[in-house]
N, C-alpha and C. Protein backbone atom coordinates (compact mmCIF):
# COMPACT_ATOMS: atom_id res chain seq x y z
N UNK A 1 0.85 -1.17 0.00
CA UNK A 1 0.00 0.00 0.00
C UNK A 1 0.90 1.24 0.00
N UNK A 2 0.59 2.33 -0.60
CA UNK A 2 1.51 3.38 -0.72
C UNK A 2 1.44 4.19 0.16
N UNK A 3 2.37 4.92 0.79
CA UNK A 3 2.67 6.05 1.70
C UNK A 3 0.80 6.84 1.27
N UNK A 4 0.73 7.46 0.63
CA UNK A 4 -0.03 8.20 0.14
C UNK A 4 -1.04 7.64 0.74
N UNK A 5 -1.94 6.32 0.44
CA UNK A 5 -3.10 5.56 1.00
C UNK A 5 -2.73 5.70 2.25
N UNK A 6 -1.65 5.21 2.90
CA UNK A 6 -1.81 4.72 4.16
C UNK A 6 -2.16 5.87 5.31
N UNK A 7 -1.28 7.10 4.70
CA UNK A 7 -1.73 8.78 5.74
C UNK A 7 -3.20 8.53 6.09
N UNK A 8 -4.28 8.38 5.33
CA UNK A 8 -5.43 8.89 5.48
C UNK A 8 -6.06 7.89 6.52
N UNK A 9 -5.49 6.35 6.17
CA UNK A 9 -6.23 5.54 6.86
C UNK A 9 -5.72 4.99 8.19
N UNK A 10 -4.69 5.75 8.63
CA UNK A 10 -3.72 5.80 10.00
C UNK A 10 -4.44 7.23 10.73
N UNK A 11 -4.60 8.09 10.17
CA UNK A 11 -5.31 9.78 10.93
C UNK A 11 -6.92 9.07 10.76
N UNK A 12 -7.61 8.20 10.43
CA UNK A 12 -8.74 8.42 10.58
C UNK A 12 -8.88 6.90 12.21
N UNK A 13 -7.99 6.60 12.68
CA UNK A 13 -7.52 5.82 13.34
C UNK A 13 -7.10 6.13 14.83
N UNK A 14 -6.39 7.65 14.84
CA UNK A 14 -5.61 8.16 15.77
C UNK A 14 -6.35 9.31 16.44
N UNK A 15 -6.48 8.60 17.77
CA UNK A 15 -7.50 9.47 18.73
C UNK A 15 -6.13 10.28 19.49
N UNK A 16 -6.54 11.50 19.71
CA UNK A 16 -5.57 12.68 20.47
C UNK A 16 -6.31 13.10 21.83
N UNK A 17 -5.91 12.74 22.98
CA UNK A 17 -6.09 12.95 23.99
C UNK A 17 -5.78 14.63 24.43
N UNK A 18 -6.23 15.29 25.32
CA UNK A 18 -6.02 17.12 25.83
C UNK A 18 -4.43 16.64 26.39
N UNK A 19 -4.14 17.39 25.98
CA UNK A 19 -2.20 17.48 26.33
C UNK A 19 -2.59 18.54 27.46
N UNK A 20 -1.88 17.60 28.47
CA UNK A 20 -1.38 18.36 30.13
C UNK A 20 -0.90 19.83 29.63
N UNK A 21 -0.11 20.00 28.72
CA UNK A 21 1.06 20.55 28.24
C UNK A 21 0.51 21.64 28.16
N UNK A 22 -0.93 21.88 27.00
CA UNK A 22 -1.39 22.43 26.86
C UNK A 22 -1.98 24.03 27.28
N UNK A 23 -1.58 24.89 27.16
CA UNK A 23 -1.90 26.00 27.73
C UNK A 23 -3.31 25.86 27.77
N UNK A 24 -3.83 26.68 29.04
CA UNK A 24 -5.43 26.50 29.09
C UNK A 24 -6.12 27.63 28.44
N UNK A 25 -4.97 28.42 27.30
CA UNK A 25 -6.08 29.44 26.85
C UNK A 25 -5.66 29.04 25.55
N UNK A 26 -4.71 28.59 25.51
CA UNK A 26 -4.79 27.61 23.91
C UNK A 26 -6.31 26.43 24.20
N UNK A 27 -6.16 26.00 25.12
CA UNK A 27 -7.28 24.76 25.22
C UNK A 27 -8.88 25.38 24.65
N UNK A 28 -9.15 26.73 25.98
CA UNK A 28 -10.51 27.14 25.76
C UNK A 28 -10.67 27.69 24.30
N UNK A 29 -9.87 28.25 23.45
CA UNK A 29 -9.42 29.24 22.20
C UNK A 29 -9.56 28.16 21.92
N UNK A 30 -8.80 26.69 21.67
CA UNK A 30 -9.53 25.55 20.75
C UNK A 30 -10.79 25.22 20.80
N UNK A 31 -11.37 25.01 22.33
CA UNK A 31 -12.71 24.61 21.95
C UNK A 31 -13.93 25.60 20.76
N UNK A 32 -14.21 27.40 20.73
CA UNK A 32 -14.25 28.27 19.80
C UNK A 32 -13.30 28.69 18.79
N UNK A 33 -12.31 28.19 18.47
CA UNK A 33 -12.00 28.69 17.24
C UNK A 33 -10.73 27.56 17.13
N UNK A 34 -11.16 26.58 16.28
CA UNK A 34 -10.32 25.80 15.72
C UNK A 34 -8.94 25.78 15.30
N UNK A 35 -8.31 26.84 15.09
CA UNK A 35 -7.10 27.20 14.02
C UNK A 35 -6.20 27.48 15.24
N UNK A 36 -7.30 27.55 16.58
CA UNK A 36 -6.16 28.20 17.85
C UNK A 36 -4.88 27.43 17.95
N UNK A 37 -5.34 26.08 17.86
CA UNK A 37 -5.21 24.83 18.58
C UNK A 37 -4.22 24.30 16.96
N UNK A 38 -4.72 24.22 15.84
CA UNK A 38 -3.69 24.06 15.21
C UNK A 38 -2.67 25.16 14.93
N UNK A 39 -2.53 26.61 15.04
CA UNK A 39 -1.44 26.99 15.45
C UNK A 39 -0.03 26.29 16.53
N UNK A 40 -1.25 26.42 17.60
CA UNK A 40 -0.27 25.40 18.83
C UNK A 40 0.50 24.66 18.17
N UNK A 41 -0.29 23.68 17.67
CA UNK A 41 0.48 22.63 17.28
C UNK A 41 1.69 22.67 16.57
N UNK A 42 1.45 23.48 15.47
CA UNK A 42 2.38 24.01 14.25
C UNK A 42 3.67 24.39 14.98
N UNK A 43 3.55 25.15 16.41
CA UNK A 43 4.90 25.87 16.47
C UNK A 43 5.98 25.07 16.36
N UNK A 44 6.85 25.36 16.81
CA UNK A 44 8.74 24.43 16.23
C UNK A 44 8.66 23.91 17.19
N UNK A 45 8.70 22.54 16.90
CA UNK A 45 9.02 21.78 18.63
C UNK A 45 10.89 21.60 18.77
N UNK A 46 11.15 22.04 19.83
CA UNK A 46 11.79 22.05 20.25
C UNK A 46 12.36 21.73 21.73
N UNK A 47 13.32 20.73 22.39
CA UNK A 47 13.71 20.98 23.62
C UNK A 47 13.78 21.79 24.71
N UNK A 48 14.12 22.48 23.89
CA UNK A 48 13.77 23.98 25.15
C UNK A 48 13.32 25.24 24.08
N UNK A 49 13.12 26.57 24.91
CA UNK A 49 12.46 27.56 24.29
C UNK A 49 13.13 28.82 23.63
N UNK A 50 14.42 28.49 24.18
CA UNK A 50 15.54 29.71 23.70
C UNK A 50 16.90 28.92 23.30
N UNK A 51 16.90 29.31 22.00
CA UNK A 51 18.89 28.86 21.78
C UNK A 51 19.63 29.26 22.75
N UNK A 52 21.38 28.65 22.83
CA UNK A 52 22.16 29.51 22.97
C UNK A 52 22.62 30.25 22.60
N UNK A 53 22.66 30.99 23.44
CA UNK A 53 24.11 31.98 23.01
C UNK A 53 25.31 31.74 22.29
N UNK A 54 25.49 32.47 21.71
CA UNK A 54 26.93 31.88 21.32
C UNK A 54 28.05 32.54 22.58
N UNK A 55 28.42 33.57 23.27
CA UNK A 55 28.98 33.61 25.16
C UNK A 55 29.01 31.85 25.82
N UNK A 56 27.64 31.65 25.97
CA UNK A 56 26.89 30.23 26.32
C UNK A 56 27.67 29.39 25.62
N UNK A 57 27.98 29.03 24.66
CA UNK A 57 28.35 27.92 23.91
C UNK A 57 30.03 27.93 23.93
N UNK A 58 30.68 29.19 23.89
CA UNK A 58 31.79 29.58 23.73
C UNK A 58 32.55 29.01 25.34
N UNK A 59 31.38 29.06 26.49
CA UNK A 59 32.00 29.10 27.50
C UNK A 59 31.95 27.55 28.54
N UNK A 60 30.96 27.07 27.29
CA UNK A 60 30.88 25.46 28.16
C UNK A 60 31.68 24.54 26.80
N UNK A 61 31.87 24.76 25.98
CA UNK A 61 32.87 24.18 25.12
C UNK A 61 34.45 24.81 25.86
N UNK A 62 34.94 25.88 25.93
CA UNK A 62 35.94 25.58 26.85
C UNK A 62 35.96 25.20 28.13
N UNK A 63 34.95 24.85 29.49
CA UNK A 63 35.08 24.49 29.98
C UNK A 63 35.19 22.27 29.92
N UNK A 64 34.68 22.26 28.76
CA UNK A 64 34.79 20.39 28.26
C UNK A 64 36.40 20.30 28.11
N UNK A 65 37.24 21.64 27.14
CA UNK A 65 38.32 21.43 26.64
C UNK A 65 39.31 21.18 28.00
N UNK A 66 39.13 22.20 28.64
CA UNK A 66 39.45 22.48 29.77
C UNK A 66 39.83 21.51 31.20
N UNK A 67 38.62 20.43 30.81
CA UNK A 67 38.31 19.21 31.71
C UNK A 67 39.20 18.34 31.31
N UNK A 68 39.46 18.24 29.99
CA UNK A 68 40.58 17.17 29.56
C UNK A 68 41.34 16.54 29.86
N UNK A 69 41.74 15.77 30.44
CA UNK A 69 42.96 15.47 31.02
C UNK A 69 44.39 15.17 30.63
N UNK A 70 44.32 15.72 28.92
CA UNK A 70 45.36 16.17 28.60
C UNK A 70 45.85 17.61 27.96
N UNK A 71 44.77 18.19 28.43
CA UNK A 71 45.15 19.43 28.03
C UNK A 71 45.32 20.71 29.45
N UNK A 72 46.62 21.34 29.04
CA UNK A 72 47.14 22.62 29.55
C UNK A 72 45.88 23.43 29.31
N UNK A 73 45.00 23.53 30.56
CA UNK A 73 44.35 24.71 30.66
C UNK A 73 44.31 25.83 30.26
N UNK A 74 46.34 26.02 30.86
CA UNK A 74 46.36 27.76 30.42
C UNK A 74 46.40 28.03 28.75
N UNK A 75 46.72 26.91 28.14
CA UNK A 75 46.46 26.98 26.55
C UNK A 75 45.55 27.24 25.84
N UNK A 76 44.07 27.00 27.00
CA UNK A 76 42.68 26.51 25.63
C UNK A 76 42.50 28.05 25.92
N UNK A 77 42.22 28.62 24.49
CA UNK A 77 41.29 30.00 23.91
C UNK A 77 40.39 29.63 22.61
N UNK A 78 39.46 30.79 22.56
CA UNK A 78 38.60 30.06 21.66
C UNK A 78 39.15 29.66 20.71
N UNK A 79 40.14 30.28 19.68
CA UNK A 79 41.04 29.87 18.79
C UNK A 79 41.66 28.92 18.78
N UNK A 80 41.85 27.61 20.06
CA UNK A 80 42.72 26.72 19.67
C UNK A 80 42.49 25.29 18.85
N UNK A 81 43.80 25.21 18.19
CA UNK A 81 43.68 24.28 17.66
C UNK A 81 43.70 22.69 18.49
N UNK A 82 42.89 21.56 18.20
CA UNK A 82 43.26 20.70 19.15
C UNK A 82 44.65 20.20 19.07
N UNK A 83 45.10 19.95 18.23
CA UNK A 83 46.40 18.90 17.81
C UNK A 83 47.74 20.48 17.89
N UNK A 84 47.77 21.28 17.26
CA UNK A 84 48.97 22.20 16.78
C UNK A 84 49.05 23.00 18.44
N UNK A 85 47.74 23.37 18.62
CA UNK A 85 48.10 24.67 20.50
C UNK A 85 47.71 23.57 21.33
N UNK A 86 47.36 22.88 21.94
CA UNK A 86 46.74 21.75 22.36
C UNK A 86 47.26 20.11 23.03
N UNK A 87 47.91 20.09 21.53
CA UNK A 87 48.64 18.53 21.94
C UNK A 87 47.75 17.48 21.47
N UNK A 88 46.20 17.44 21.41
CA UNK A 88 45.61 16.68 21.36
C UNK A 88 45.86 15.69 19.61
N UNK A 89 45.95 14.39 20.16
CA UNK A 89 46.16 13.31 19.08
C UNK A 89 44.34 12.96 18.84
N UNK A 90 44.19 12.17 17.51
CA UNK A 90 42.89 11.97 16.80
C UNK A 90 42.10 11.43 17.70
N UNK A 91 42.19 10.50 18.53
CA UNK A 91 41.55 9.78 19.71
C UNK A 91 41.11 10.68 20.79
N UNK A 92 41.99 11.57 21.15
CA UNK A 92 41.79 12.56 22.24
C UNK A 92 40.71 13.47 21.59
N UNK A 93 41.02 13.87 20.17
CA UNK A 93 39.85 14.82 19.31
C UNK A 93 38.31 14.15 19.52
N UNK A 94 38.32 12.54 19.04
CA UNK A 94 37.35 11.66 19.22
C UNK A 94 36.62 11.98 20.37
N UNK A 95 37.44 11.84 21.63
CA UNK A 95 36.97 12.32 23.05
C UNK A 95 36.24 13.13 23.39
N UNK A 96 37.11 14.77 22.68
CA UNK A 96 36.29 15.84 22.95
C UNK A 96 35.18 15.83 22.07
N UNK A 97 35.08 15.27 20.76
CA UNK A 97 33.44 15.82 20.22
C UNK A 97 32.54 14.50 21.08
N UNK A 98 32.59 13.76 21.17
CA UNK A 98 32.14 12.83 22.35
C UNK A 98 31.60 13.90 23.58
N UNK A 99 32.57 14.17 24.10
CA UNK A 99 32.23 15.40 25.34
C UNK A 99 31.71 16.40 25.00
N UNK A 100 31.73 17.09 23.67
CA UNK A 100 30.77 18.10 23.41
C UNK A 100 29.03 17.71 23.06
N UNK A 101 29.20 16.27 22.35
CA UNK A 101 27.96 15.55 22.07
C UNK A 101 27.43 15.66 23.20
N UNK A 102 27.78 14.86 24.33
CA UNK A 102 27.10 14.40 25.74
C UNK A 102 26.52 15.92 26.44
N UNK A 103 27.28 17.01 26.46
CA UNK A 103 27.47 18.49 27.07
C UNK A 103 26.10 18.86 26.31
N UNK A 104 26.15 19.10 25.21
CA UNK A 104 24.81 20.06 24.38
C UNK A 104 23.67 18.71 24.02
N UNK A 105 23.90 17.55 24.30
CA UNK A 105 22.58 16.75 23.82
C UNK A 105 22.76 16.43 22.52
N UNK A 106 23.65 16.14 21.71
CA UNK A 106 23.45 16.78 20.56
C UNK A 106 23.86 15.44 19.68
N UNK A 107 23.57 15.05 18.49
CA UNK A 107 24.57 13.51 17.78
C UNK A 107 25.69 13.95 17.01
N UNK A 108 26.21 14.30 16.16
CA UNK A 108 27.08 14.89 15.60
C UNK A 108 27.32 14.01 14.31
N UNK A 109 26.69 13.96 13.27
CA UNK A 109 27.63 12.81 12.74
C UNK A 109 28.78 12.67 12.12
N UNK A 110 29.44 11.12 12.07
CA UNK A 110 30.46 10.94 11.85
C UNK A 110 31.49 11.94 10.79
N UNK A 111 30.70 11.81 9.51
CA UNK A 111 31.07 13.07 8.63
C UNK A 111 31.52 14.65 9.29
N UNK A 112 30.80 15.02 10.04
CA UNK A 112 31.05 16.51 10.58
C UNK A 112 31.90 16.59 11.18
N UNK A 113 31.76 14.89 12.15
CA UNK A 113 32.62 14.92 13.79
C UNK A 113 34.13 15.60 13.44
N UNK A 114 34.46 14.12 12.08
CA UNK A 114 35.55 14.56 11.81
C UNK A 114 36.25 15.53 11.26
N UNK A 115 35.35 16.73 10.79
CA UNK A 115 36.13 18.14 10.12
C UNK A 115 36.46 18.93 11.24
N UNK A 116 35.80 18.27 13.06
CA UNK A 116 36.08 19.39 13.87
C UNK A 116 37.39 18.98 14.52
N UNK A 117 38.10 20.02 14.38
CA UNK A 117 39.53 19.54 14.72
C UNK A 117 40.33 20.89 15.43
N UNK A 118 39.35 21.83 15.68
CA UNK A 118 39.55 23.05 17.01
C UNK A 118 38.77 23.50 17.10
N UNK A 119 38.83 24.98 18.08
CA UNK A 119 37.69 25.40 19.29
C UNK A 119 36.54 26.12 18.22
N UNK A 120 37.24 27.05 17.47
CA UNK A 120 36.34 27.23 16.60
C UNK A 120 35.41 26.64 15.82
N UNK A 121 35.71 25.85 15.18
CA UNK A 121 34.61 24.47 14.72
C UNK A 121 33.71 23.47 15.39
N UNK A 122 34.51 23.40 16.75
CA UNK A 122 33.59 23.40 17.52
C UNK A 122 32.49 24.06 18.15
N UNK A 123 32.95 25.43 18.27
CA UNK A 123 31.90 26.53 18.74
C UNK A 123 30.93 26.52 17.43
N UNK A 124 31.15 26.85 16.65
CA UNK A 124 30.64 26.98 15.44
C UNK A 124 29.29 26.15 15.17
N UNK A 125 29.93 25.15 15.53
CA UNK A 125 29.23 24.07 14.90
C UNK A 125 27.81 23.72 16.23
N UNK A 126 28.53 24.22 17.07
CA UNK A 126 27.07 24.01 18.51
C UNK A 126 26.57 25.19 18.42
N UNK A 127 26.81 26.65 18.06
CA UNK A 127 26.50 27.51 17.98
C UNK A 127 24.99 27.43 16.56
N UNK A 128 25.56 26.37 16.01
CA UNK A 128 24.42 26.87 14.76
C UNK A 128 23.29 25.72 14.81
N UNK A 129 23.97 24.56 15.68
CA UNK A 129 22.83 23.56 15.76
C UNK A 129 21.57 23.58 16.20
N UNK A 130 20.45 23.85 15.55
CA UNK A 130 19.27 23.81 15.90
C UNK A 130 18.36 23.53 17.53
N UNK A 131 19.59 22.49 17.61
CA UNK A 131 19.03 21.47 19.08
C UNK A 131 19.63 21.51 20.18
N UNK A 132 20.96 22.13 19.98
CA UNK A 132 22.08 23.01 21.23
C UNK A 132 21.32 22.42 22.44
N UNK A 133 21.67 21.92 23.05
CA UNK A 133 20.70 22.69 24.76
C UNK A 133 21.82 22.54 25.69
């Protein structure tokens, strides 16, 4: 059966219970005016309600670098490189986007992981992600 058939006969199927979640003037605004309630719905779902900062992002990505246990503290600035200011070998790099994954929530994939290879690309790259938290 095709994608196409199956939408209609899966939504005529699927009962939606009042979401807790629900604001109660989105709720009453749904019961008189229909479109309230699919607005609601429509907005961007998201984890939380505000990005970061990029300050925010700048300052818990050096505190991960920072944690390292092979890296000279007094070295990490946003500018550093992992391997050239740093010291850090490919495994240790592995580590930190690992530790930046776990830090912001975030998956990274393999493709990207590996172009990040200092602070900047790192910031960068949590700075623009949609799902940061």
């Amino acid at each position: 059966m095709a994608a196409a058939a199956l939408r209609p006969a899966i939504l005529r199927r699927i009962r939606l219970s009042p979401s807790p979640s629900l604001p109660l003037a989105a709720a009453s605004a749904a019961a008189s005016h229909p479109h309230a309630l699919a607005r609601w719905l429509a907005r961007p779902m998201s984890s939380h309600d505000a990005h970061l900062t990029r300050e925010e992002v700048v300052d818990r990505v050096l505190d991960i670098i920072k944690s390292h246990p092979k890296v000279d503290s007094s070295k990490v600035t946003p500018e550093a490189h992992f391997e050239k200011d740093l010291g850090l070998d490919s495994l240790d790099t592995v580590e930190v986007v690992m530790a930046i994954e776990e830090e912001f929530k975030l998956e990274i994939p393999d493709k990207e992981a590996d172009k990040i290879d200092s602070l900047p690309l790192a910031i960068e790259y949590v700075a623009n992600h949609p799902m940061a938290g």
